[in-house]
Structures are given as C-alpha cells and as structure tokens.
N, C-alpha and C. Protein backbone atom coordinates (compact mmCIF):
# COMPACT_ATOMS: atom_id res chain seq x y z
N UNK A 1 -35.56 -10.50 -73.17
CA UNK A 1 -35.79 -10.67 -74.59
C UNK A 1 -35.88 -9.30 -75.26
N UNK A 2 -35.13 -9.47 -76.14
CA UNK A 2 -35.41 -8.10 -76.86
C UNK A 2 -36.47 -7.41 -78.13
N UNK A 3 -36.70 -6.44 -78.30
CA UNK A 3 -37.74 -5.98 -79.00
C UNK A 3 -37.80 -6.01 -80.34
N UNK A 4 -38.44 -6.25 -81.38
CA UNK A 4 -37.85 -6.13 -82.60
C UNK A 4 -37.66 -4.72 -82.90
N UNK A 5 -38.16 -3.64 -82.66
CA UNK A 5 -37.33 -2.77 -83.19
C UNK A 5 -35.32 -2.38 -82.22
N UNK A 6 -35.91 -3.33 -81.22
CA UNK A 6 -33.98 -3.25 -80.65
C UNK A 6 -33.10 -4.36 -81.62
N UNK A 7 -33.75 -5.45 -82.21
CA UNK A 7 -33.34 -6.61 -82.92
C UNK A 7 -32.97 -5.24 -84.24
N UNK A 8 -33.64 -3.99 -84.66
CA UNK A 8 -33.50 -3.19 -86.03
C UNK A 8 -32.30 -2.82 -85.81
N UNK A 9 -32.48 -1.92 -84.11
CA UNK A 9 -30.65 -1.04 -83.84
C UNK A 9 -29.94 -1.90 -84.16
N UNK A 10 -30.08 -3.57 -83.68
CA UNK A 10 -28.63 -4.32 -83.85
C UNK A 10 -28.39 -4.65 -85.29
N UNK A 11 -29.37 -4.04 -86.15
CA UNK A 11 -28.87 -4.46 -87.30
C UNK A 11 -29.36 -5.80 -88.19
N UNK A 12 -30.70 -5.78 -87.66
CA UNK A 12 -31.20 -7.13 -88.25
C UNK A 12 -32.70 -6.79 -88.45
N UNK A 13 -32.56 -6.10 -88.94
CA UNK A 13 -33.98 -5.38 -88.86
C UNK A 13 -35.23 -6.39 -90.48
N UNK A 14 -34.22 -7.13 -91.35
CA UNK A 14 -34.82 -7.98 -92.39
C UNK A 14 -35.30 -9.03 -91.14
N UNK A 15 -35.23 -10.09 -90.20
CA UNK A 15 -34.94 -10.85 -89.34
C UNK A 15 -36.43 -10.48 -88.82
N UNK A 16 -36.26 -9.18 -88.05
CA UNK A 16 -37.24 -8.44 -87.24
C UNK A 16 -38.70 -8.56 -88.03
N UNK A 17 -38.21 -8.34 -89.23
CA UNK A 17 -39.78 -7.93 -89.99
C UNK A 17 -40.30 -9.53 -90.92
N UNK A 18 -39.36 -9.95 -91.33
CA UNK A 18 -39.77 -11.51 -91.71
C UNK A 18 -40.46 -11.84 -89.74
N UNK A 19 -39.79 -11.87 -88.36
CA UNK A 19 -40.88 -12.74 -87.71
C UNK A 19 -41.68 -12.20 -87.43
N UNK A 20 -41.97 -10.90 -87.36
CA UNK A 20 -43.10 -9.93 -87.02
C UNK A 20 -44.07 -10.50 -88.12
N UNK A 21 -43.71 -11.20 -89.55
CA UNK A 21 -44.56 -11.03 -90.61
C UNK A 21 -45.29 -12.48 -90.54
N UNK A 22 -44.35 -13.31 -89.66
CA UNK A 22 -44.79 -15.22 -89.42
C UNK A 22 -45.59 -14.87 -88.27
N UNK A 23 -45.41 -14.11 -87.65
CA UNK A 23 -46.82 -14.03 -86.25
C UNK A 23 -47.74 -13.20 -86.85
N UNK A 24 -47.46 -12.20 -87.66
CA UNK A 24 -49.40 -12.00 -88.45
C UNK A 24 -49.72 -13.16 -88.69
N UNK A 25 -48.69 -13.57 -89.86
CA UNK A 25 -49.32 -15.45 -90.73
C UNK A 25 -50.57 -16.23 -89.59
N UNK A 26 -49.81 -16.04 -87.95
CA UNK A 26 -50.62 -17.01 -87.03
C UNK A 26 -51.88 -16.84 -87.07
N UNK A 27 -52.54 -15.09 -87.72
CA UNK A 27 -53.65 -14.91 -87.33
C UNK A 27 -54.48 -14.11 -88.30
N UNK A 28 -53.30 -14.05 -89.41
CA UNK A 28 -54.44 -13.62 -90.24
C UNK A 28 -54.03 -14.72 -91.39
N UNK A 29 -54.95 -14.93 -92.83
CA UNK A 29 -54.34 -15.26 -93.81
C UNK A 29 -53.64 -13.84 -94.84
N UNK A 30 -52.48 -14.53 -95.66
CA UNK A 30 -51.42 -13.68 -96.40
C UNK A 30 -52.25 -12.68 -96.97
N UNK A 31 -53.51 -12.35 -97.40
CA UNK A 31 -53.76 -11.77 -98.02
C UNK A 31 -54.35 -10.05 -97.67
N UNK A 32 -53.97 -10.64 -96.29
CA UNK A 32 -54.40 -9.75 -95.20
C UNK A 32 -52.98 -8.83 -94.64
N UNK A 33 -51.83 -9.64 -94.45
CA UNK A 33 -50.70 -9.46 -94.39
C UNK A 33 -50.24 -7.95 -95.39
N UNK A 34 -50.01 -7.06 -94.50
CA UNK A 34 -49.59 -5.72 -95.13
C UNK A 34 -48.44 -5.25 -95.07
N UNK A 35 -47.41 -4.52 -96.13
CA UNK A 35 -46.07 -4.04 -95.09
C UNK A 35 -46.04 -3.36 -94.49
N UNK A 36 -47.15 -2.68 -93.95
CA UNK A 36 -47.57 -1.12 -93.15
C UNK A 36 -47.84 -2.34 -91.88
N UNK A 37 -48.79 -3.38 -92.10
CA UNK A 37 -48.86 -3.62 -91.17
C UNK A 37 -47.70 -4.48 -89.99
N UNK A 38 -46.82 -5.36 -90.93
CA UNK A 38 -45.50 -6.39 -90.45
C UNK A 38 -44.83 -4.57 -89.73
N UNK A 39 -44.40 -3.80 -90.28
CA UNK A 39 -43.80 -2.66 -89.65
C UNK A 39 -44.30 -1.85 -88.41
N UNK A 40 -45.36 -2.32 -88.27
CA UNK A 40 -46.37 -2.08 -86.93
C UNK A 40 -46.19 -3.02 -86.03
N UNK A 41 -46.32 -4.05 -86.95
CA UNK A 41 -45.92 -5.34 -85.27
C UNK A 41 -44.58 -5.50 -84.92
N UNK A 42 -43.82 -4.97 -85.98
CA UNK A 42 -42.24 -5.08 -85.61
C UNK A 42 -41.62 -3.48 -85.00
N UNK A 43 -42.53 -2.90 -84.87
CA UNK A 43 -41.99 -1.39 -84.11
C UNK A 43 -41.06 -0.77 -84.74
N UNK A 44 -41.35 -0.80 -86.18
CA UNK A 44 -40.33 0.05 -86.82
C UNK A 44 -41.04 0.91 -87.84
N UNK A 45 -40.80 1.80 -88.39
CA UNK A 45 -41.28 2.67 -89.23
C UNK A 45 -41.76 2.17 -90.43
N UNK A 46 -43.73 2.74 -90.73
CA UNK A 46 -43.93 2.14 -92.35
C UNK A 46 -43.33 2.30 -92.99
N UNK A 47 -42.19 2.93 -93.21
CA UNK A 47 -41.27 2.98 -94.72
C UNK A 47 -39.91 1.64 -94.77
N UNK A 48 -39.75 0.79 -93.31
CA UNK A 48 -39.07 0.22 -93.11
C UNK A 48 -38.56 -1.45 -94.18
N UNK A 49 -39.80 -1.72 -94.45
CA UNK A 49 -40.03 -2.89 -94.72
C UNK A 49 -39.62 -2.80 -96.75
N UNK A 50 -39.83 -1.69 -96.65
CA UNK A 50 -39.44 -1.34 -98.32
C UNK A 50 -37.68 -1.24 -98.48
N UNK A 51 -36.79 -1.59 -97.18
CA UNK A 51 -35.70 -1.66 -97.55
C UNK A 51 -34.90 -2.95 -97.64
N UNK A 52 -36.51 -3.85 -97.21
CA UNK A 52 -35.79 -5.54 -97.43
C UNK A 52 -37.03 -6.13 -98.37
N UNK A 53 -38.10 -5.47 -98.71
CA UNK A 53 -38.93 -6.13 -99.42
C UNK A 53 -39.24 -5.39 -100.44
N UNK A 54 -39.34 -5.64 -102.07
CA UNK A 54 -39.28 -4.63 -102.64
C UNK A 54 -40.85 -4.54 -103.28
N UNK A 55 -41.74 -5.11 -102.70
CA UNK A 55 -43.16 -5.11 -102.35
C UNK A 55 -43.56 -5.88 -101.94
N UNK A 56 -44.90 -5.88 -101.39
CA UNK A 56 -45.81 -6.69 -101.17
C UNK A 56 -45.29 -8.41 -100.84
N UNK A 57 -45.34 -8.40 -102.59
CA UNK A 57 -45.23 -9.86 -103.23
C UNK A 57 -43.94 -10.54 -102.51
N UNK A 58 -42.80 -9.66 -102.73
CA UNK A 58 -41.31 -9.56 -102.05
C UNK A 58 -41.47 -10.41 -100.51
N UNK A 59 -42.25 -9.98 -99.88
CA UNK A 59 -42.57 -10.22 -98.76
C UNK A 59 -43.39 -11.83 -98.50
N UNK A 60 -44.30 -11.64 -99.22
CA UNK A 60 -44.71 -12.95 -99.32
C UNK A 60 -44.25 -14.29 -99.98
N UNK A 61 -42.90 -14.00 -100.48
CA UNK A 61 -42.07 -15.07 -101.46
C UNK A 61 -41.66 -15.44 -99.54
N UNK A 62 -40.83 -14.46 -99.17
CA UNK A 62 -40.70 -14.82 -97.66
C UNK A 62 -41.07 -15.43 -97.06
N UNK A 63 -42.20 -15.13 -96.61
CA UNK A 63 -43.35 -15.85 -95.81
C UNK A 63 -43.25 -17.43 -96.19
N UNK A 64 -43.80 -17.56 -97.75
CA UNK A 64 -44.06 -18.83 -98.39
C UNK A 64 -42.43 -19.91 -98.08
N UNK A 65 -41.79 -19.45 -98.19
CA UNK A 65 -40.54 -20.33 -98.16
C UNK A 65 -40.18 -20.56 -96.29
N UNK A 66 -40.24 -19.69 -95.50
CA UNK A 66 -40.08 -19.82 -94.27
C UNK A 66 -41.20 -20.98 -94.21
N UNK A 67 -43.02 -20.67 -94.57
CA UNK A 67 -43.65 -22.10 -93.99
C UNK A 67 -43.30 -23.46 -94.56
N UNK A 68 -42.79 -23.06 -95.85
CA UNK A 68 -42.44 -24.42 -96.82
C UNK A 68 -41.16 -25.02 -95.95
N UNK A 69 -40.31 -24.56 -95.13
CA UNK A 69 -39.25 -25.04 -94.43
C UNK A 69 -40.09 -25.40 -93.02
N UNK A 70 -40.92 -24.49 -92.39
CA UNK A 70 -41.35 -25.43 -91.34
C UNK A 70 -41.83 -26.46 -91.53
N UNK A 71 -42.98 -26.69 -92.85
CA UNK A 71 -43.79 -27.79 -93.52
C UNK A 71 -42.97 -28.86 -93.73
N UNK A 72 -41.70 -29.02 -94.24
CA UNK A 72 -40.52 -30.07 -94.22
C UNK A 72 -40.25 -30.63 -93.12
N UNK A 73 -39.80 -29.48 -92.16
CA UNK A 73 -38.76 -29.82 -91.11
C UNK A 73 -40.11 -30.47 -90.35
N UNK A 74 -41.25 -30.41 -90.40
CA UNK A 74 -41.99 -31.17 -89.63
C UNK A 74 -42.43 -32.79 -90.23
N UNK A 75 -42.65 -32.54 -91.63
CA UNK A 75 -42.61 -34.15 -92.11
C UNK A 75 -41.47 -34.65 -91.95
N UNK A 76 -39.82 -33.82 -92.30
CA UNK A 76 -39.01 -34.46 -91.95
C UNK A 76 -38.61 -35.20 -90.38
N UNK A 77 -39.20 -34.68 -89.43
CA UNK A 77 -38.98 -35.36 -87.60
C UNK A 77 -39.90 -36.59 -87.67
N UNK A 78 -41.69 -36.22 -88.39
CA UNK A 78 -42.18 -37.65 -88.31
C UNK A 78 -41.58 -38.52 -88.86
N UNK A 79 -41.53 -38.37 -90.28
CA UNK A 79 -40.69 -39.46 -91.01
C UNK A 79 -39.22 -40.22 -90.07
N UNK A 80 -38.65 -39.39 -89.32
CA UNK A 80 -37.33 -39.64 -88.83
C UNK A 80 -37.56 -40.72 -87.09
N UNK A 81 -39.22 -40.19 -87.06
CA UNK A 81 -38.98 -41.01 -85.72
C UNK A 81 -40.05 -42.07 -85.82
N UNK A 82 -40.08 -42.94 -86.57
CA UNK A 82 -40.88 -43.71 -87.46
C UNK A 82 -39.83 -45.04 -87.06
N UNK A 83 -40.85 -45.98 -86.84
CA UNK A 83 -39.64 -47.07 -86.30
C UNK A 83 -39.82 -47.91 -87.38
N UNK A 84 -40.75 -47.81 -88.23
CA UNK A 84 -40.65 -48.86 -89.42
C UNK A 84 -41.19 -48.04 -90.68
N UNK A 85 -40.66 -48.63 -92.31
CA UNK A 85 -41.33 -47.68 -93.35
C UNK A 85 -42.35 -47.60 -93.70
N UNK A 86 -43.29 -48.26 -93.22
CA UNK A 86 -44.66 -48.08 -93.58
C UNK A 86 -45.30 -46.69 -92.32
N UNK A 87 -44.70 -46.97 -90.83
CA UNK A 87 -45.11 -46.54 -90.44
C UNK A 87 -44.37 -44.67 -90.20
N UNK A 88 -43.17 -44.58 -91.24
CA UNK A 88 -42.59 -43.57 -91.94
C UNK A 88 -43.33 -42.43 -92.75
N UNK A 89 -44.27 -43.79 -93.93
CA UNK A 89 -44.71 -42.95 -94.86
C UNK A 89 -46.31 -42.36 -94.07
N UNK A 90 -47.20 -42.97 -93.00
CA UNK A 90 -48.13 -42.92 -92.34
C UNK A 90 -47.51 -41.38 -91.44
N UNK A 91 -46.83 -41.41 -90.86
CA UNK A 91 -46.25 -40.29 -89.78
C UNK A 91 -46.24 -39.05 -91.17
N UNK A 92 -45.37 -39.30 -92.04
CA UNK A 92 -45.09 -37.92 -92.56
C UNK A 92 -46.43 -37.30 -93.26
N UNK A 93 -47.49 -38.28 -93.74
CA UNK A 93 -48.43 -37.78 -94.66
C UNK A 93 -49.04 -37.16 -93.65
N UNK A 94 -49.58 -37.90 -92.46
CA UNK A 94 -50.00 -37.11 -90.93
C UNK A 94 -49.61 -35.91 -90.68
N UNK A 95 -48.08 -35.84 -90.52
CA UNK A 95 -47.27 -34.30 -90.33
C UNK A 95 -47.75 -33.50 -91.28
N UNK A 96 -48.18 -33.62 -92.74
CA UNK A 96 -48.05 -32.66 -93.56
C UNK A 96 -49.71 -32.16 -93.53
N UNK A 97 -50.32 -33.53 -93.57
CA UNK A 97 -52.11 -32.93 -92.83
C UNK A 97 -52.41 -32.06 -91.50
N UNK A 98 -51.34 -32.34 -90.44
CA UNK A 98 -51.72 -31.30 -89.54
C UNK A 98 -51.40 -30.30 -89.85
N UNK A 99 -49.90 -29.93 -90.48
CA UNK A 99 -49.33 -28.87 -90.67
C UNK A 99 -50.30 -27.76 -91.70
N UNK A 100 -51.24 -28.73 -92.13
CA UNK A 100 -51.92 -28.14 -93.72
C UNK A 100 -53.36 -27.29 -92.74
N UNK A 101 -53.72 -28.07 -91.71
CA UNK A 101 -55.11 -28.17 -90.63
C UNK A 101 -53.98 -27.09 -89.72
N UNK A 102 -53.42 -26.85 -88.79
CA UNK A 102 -52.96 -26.48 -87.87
C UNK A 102 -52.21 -25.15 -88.16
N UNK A 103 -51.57 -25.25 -89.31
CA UNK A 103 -50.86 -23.54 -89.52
C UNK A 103 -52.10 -23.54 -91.19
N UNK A 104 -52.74 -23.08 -91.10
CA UNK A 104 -53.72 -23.20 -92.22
C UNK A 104 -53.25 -21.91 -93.37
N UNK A 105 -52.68 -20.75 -92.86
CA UNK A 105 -52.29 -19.58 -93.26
C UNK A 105 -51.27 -19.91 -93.75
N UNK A 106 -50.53 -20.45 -93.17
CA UNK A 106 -49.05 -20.94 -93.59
C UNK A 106 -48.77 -21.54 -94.77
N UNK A 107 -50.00 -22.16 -94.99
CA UNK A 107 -49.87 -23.69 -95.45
C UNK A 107 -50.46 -22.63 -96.89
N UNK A 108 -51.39 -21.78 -96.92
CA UNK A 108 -52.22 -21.64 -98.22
C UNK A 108 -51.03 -20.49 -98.87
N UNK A 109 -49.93 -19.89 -97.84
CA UNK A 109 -49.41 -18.99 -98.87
C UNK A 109 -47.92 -19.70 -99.06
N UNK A 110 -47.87 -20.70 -98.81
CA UNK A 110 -46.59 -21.73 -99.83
C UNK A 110 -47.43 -22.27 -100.73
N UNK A 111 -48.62 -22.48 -101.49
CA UNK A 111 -49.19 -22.98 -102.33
C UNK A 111 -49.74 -22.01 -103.33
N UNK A 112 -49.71 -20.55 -102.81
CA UNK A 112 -50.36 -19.77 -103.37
C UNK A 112 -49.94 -19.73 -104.51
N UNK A 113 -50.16 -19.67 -106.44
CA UNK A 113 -49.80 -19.81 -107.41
C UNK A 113 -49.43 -18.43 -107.55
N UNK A 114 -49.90 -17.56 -106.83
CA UNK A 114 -49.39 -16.26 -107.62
C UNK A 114 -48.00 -15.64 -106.51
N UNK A 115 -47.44 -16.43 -105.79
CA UNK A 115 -46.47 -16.33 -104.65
C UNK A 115 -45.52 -17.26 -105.30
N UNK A 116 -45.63 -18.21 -104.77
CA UNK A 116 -44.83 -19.91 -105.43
C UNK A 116 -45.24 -20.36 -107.04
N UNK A 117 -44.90 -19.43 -108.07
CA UNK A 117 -45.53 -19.68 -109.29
C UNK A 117 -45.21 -21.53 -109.83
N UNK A 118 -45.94 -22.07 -109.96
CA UNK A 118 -46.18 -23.89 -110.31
C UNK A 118 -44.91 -23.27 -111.64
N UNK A 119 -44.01 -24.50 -111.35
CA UNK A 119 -42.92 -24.35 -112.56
C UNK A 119 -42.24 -23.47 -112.65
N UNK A 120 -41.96 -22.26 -111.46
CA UNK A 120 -40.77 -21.15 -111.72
C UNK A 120 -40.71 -20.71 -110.37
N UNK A 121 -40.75 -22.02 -109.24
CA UNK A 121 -40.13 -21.42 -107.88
C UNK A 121 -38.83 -20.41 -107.72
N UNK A 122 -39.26 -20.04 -106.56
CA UNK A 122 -38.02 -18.98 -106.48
C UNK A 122 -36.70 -19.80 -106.14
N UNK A 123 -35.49 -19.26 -106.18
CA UNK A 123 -34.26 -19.73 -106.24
C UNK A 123 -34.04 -20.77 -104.70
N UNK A 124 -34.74 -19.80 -103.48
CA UNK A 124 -35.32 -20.28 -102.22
C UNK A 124 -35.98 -21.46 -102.24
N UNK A 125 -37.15 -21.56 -103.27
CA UNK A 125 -38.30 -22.28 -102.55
C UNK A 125 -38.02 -23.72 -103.54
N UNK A 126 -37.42 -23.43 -104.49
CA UNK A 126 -36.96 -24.86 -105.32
C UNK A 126 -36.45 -26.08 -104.47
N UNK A 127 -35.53 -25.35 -103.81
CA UNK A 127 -34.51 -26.85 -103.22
C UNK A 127 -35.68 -27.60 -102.08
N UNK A 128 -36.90 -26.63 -101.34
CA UNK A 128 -37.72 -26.98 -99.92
C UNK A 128 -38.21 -27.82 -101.02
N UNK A 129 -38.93 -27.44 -102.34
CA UNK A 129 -40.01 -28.63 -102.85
C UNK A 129 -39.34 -29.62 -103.08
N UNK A 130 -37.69 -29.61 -103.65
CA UNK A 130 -37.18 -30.67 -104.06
C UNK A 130 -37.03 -31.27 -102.50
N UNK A 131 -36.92 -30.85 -101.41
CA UNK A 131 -36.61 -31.79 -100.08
C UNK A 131 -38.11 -32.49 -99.92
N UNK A 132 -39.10 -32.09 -100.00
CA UNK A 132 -40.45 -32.15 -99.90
C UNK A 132 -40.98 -33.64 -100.39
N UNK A 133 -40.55 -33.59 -101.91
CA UNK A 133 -40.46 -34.63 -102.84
C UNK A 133 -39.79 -35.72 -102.20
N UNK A 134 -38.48 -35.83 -101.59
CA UNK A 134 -37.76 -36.50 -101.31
C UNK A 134 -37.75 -36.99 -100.23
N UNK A 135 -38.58 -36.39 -99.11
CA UNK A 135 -39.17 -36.77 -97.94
C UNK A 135 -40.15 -38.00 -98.44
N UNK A 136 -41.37 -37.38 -98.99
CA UNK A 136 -42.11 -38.20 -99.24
C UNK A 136 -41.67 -39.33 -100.39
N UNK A 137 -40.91 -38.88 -101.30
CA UNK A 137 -40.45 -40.29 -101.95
C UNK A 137 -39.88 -41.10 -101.24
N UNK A 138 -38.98 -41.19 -100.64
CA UNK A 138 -37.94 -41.87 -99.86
C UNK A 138 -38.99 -43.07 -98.48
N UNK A 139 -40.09 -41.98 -98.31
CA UNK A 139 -41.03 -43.02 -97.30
C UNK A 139 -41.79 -44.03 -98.11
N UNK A 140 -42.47 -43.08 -99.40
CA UNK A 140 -43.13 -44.09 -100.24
C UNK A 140 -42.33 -45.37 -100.94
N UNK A 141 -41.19 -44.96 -100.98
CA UNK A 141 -40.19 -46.19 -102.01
C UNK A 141 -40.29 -47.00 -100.68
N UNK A 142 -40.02 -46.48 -99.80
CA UNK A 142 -39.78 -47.87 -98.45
C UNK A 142 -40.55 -48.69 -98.46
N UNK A 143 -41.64 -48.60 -98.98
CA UNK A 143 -43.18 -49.36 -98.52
C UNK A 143 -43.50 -50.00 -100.55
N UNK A 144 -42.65 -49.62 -101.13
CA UNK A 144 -42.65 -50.31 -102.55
C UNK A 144 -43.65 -49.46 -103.47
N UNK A 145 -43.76 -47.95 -102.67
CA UNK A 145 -44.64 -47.15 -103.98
C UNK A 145 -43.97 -46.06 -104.22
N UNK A 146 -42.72 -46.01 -104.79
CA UNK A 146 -41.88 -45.29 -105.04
C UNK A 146 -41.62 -44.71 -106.67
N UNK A 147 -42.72 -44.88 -107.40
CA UNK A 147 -43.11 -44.14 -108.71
C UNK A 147 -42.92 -43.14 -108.54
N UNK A 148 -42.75 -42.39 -109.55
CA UNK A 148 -42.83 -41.01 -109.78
C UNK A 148 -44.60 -40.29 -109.88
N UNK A 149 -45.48 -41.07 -110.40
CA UNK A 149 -46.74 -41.23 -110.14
C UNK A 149 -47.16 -41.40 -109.05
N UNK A 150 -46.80 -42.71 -108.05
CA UNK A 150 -47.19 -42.77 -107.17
C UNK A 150 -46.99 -41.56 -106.39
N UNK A 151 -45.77 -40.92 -105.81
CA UNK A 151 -45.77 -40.29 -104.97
C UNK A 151 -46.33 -39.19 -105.19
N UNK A 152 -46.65 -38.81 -106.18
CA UNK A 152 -47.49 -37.69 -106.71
C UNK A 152 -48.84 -38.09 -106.66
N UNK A 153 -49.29 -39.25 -106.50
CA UNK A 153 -50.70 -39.43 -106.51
C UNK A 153 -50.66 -39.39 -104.48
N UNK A 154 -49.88 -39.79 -103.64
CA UNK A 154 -49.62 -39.74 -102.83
C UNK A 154 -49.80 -38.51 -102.05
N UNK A 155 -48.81 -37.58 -102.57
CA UNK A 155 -48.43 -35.58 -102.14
C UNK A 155 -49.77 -35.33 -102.68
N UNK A 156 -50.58 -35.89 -103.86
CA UNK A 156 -51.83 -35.36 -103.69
C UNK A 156 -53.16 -35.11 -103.14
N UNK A 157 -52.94 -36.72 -102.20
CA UNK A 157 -53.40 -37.18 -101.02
C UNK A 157 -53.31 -36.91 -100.36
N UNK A 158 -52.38 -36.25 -99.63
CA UNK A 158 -52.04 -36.07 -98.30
C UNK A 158 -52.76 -34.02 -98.77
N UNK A 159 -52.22 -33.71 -99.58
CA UNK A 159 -52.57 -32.10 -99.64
C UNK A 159 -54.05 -31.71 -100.18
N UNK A 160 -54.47 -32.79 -100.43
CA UNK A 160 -56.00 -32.79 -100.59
C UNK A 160 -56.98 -32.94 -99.31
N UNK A 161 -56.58 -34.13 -98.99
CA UNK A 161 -56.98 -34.17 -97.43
C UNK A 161 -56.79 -33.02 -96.37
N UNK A 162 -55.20 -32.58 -96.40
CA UNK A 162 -55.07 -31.47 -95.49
C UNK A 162 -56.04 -29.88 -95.67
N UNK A 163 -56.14 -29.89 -97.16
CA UNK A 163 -56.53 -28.59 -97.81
C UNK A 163 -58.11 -28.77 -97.68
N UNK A 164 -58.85 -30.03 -97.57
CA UNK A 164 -60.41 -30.03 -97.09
C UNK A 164 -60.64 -30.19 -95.92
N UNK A 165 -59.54 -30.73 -95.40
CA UNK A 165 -59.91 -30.82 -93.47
C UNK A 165 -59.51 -29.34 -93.02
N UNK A 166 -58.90 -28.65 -93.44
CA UNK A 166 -58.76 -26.71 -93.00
C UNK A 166 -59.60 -25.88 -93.26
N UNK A 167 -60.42 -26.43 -94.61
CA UNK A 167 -61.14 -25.94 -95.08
C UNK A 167 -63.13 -26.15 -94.36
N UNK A 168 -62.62 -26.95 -93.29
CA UNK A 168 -63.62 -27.57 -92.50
C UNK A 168 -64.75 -28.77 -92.78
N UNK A 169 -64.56 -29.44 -94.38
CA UNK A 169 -65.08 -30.15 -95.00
C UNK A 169 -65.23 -31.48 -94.09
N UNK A 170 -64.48 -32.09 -93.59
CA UNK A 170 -64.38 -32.92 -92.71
C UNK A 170 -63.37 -32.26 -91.68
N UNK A 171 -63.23 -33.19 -89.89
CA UNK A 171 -62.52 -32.85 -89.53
C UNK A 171 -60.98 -33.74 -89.77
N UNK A 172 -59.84 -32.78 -88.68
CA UNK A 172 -58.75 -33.66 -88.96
C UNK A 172 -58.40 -34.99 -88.47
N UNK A 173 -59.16 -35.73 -87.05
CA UNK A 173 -59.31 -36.68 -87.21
C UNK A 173 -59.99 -37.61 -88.33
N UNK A 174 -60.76 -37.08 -88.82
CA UNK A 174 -61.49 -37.35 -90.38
C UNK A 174 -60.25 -38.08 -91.13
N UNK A 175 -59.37 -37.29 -91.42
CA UNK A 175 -58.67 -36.70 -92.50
C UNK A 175 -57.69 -37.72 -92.54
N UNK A 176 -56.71 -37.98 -91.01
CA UNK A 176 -55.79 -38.76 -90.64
C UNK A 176 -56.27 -39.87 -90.66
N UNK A 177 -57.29 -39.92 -90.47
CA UNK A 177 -57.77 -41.91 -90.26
C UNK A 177 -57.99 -42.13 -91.71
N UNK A 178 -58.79 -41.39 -93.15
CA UNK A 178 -58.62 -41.70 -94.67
C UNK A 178 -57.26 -41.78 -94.77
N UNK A 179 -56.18 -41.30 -94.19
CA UNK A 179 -55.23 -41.49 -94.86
C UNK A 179 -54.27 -42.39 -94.73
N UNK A 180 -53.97 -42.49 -93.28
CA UNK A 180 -53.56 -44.07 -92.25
C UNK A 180 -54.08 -45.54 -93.07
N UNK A 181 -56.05 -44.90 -93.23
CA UNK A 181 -56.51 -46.58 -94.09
C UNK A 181 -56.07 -46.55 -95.15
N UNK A 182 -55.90 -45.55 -95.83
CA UNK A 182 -55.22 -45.58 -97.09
C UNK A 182 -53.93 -46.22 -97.42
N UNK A 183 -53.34 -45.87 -96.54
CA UNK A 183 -51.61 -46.32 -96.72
C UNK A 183 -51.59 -47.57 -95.92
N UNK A 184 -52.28 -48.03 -95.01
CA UNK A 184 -52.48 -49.05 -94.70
C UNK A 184 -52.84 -50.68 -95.14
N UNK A 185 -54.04 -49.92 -96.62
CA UNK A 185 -54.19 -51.19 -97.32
C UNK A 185 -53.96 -51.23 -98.33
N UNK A 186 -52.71 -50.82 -98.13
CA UNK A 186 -52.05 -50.33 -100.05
C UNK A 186 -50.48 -51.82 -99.56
C-alpha cells in the first residue's frame, strides 16, 4: 500500500489530503480539523494543502460533501435491502440514525450552516441533498406518507433522534426503537 505522500509523487496529492482529512474527521470534530494539520497526516508539506484548498472553509465544503455521500450511500443499501416498504422506510431512517450516532463528526460537518449554507449548497452538495430527499421520499411514499411535509416532518425525525442520541441524550438503541415505533404505528 502506498503512502500518501507517494499517492502526492503520483500526482494525486488533492486525493491524498481530502483522505488524510476523512481520517482526522474519525477522531476529531471539523473544527479541530487544520490544513497544517490534514498535511501532517498526509506527509506532505504545510504549504501543500493551499494548492487544492483555498482555505480552511475550502476544505471543509470537502469533508461535508464526501460524509453527505457516505450518509446516502448508506441509507441508500438499507433502503435497497428492505424486503418490503414499510420495512424500507424503517431500515433507511435507522441507517441515517446510526450514521448520525456512529460517524458523529461526519455527520455535524455536513450540517454545519456555516460549511453547507441552508439554501445555497455548494454545486457538490446540492444533487447528495436532492438524492437524500429522494431516498427518503421514495420510502415514505411507499408506506402512503409521501407529502412534501411529511417527509420533512420525517428527515426531521430521523435527524433529531440521530443528533440527540450522539449527543448522548438517550442512547442509540433508545433512538432506533422511537423511531421503528414511530413508523410502525403510523
């Protein structure tokens, strides 16, 4: 396996420092996340990261859209291996509560308002929310709550729950069983 600064010689040195910058994410939260420091874990020079990020913020639009695609691609597999639609829309709200409990860092800097500004996503992170939406609409319409309300009262459910069970308010078995009964006796 090769090193990220050998991943730089070959010329991929943006690559190198975006995953060097998703394995801080594992252990610190974004706010902690430095480009002195992603250029330290990626073995390349502090001045490195200023030739694919044009600060800070630059960097963390990154970050936020890489977890917003894992955050999908993981509601999208529950949702997909769901043998019926109720038990579709139950799997994905689950996926998006662990994902919210389990990558907790991940999860707070795709939400962060001053990263992912509410109403002026980046050119990137538009189409993940529009898949996001459409994940969860598409499970909720199956089960006959396919409002535009609903699923928004829904995504608010599921990211409320996830965002107090990380937050240690309850745990995530807590969290998954309010939300299972929820969709359960709806």
């Amino acid at each position: 396996m090769s090193s990220s600064k050998d991943a730089y010689h070959h010329g991929d040195l943006a690559r190198a420092l975006e995953d060097a910058a998703m394995q801080l994410l594992e252990r610190m939260p974004a706010s902690e996340v430095s480009l002195r420091e992603v250029a330290r874990a990626a073995n390349v020079s502090h001045n490195a990261p200023y030739h694919h990020f044009s600060d800070r913020r630059g960097l963390l639009k990154v970050l936020a859209e890489r977890s917003m695609a894992d955050l999908n691609a993981a509601v999208r597999t529950a949702v997909e291996r769901a043998d019926a639609p109720d038990a579709a829309l139950r799997a994905g709200g689950a996926a998006y509560i662990r994902f919210a409990v389990e990558q907790a860092n991940a999860f707070d800097v795709i939400y962060d308002p001053t990263v992912c500004i509410p109403g002026a996503p980046t050119a990137t992170m538009a189409p993940l929310i529009v898949e996001l939406e459409e994940l969860l609409g598409a499970a909720a319409s199956a089960v006959g709550r396919g409002t535009a309300d609903e699923i928004t009262a829904l995504w608010g459910m599921v990211h409320g729950l996830g965002t107090l069970a990380a937050a240690g308010h309850f745990t995530l078995a807590q969290a998954l069983s309010a939300w299972d009964s929820t969709v359960a006796s709806s």
